[in-house]
C-alpha atoms as a PDB file:
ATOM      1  CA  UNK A   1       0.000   0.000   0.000  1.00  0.00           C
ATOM      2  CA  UNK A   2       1.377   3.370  -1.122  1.00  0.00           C
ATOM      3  CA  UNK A   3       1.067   6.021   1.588  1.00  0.00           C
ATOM      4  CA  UNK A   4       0.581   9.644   0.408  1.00  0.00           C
ATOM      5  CA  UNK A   5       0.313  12.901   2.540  1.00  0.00           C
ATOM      6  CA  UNK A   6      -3.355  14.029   3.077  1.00  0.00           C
ATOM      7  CA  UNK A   7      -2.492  17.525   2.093  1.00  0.00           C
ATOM      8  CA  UNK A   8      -0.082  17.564  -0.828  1.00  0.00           C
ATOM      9  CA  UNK A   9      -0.014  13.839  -2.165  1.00  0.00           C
ATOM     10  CA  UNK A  10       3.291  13.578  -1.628  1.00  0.00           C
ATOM     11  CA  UNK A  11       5.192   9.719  -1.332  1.00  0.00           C
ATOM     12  CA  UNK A  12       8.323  11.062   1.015  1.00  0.00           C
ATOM     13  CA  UNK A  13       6.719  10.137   4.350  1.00  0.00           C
ATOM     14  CA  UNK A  14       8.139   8.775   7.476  1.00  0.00           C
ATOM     15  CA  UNK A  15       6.971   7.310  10.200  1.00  0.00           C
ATOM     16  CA  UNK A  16       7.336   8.694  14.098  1.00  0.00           C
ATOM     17  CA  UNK A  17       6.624   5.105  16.139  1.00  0.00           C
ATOM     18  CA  UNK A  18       6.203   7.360  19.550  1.00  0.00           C
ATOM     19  CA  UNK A  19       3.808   4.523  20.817  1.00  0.00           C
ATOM     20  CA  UNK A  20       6.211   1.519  20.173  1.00  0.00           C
ATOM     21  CA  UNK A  21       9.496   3.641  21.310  1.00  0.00           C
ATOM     22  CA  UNK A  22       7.790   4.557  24.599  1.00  0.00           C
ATOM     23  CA  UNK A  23       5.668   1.102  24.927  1.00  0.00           C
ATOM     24  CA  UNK A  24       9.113  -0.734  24.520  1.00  0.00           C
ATOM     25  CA  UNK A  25      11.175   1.237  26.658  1.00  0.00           C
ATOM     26  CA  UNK A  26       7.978   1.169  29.584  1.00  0.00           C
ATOM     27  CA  UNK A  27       7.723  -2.608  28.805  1.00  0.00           C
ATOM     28  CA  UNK A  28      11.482  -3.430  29.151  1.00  0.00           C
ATOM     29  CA  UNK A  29      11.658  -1.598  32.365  1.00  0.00           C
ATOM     30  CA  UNK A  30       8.337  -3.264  33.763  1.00  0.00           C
ATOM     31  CA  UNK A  31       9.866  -6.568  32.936  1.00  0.00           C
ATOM     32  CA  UNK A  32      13.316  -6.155  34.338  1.00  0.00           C
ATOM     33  CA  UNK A  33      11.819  -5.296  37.323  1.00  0.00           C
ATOM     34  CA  UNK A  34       9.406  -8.328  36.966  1.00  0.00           C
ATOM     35  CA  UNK A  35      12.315 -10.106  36.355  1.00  0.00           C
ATOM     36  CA  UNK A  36      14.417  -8.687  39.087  1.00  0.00           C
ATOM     37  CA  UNK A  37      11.733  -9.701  41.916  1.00  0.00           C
ATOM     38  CA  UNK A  38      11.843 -13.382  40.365  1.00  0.00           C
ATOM     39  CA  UNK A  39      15.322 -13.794  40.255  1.00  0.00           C
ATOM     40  CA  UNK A  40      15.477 -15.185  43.967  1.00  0.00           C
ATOM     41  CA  UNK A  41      13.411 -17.992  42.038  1.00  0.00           C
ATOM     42  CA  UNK A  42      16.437 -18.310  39.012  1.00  0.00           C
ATOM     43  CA  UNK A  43      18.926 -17.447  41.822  1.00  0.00           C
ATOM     44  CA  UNK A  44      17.951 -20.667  43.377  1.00  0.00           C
ATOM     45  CA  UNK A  45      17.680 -22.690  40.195  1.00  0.00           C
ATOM     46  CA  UNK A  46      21.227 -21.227  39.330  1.00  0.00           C
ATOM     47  CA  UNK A  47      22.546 -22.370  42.640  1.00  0.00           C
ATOM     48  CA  UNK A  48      21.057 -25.504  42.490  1.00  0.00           C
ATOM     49  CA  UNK A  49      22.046 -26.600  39.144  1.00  0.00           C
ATOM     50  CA  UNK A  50      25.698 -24.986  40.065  1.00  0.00           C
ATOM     51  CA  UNK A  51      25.692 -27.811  43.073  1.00  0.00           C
ATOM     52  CA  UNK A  52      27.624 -29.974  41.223  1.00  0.00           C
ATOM     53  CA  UNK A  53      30.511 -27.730  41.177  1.00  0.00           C
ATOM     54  CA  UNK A  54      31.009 -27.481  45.372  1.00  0.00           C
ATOM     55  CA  UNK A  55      30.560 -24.062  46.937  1.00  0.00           C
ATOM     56  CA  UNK A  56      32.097 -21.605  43.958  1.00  0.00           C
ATOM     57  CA  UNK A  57      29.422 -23.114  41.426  1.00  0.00           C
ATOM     58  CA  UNK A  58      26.639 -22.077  44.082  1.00  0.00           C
ATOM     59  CA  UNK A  59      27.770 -18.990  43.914  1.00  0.00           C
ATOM     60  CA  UNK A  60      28.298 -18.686  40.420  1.00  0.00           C
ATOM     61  CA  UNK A  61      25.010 -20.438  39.352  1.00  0.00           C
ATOM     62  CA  UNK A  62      22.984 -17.988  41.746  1.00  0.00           C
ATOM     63  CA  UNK A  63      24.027 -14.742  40.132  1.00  0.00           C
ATOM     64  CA  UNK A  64      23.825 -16.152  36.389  1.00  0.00           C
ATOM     65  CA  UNK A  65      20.442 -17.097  37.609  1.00  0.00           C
ATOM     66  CA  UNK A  66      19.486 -14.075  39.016  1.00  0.00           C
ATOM     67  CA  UNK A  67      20.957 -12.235  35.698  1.00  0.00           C
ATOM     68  CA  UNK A  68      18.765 -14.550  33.552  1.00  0.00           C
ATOM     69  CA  UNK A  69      15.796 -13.472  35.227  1.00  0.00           C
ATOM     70  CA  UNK A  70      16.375 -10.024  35.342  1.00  0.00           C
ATOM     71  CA  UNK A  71      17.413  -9.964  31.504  1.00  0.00           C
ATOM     72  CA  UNK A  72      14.808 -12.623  30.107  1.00  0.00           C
ATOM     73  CA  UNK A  73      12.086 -10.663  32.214  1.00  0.00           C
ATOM     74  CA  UNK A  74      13.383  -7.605  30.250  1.00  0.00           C
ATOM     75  CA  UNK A  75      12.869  -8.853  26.767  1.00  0.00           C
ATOM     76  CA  UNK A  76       9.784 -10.245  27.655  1.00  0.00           C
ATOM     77  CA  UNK A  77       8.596  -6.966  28.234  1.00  0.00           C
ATOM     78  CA  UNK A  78      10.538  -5.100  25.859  1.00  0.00           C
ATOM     79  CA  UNK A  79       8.353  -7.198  22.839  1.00  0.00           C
ATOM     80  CA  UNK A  80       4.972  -6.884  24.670  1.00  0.00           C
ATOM     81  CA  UNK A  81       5.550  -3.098  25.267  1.00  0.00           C
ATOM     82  CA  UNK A  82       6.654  -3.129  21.223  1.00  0.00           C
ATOM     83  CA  UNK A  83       3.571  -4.721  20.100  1.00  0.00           C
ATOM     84  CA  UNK A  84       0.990  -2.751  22.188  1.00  0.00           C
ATOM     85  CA  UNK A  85       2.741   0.237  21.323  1.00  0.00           C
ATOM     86  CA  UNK A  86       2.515  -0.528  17.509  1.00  0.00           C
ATOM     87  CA  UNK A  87      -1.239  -1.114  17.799  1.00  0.00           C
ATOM     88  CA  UNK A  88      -1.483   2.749  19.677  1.00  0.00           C
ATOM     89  CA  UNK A  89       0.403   3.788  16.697  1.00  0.00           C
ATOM     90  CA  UNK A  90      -1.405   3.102  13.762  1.00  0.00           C
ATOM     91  CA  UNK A  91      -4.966   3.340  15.689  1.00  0.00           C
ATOM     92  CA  UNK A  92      -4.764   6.344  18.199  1.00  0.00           C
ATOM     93  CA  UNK A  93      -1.897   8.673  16.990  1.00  0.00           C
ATOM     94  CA  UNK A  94      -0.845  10.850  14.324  1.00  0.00           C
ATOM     95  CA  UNK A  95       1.808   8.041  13.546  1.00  0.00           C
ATOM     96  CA  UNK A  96       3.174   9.472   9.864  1.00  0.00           C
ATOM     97  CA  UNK A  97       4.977  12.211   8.927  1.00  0.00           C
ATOM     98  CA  UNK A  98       5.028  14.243   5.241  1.00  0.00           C
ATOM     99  CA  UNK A  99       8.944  15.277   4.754  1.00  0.00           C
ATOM    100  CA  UNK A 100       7.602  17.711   1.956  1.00  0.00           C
ATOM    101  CA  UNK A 101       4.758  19.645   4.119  1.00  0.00           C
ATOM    102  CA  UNK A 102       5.549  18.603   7.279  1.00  0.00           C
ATOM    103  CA  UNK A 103       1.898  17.452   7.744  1.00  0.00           C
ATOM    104  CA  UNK A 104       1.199  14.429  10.524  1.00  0.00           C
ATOM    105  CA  UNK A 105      -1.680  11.937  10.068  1.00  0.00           C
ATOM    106  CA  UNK A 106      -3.108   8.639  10.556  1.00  0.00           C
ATOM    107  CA  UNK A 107      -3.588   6.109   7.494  1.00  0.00           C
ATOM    108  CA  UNK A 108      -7.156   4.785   9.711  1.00  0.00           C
ATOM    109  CA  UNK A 109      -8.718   8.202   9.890  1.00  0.00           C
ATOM    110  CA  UNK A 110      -7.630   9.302   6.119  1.00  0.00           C
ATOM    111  CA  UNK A 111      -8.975   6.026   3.786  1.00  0.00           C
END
């Protein structure tokens, strides 16, 4: 689908992405944190599984689990942030941008 400007046809147009910028930057911080309070549970698993290895491979299998957690929790977030951020975008806000005029609108509310 070709996107024109609404006011002067033109085909240069960009697109901001304000909603999936600040949706994946909330989300990523909201899941790190989610992450963060779970990572007694993968500091646990990490120590467990680092058993095997005596006292140093507790340690060291605690904080790569509590890492894990923290970073998995992250991306986890990161993409759901993305996605609902996307959907914002292209329904709510002025999401494109004329480089000729300077004009800002939505494809929804212009077909």
């Amino acid at each position: 689908m070709k996107i024109e400007c609404p006011c002067c046809q033109s085909d240069l147009i960009d697109t901001k992405n304000y909603g999936k910028k600040t949706g994946g930057a909330v989300g990523a911080v909201a899941g790190a944190a989610a992450g963060a309070a779970g990572a007694s549970t993968g500091a646990e698993i990490g120590a467990t599984a680092g058993m095997i290895a005596g006292p140093v491979g507790i340690a060291i299998g605690g904080i790569t689990g509590a890492i894990l957690g923290g970073l998995l929790g992250g991306a986890a977030g990161c993409a759901t942030g993305s996605a609902v951020g996307e959907v914002i975008d292209e329904n709510i806000l002025d999401n494109y941008y004329c480089r000729t005029c300077g004009h800002s609108f939505s494809c929804k509310r212009n077909q």
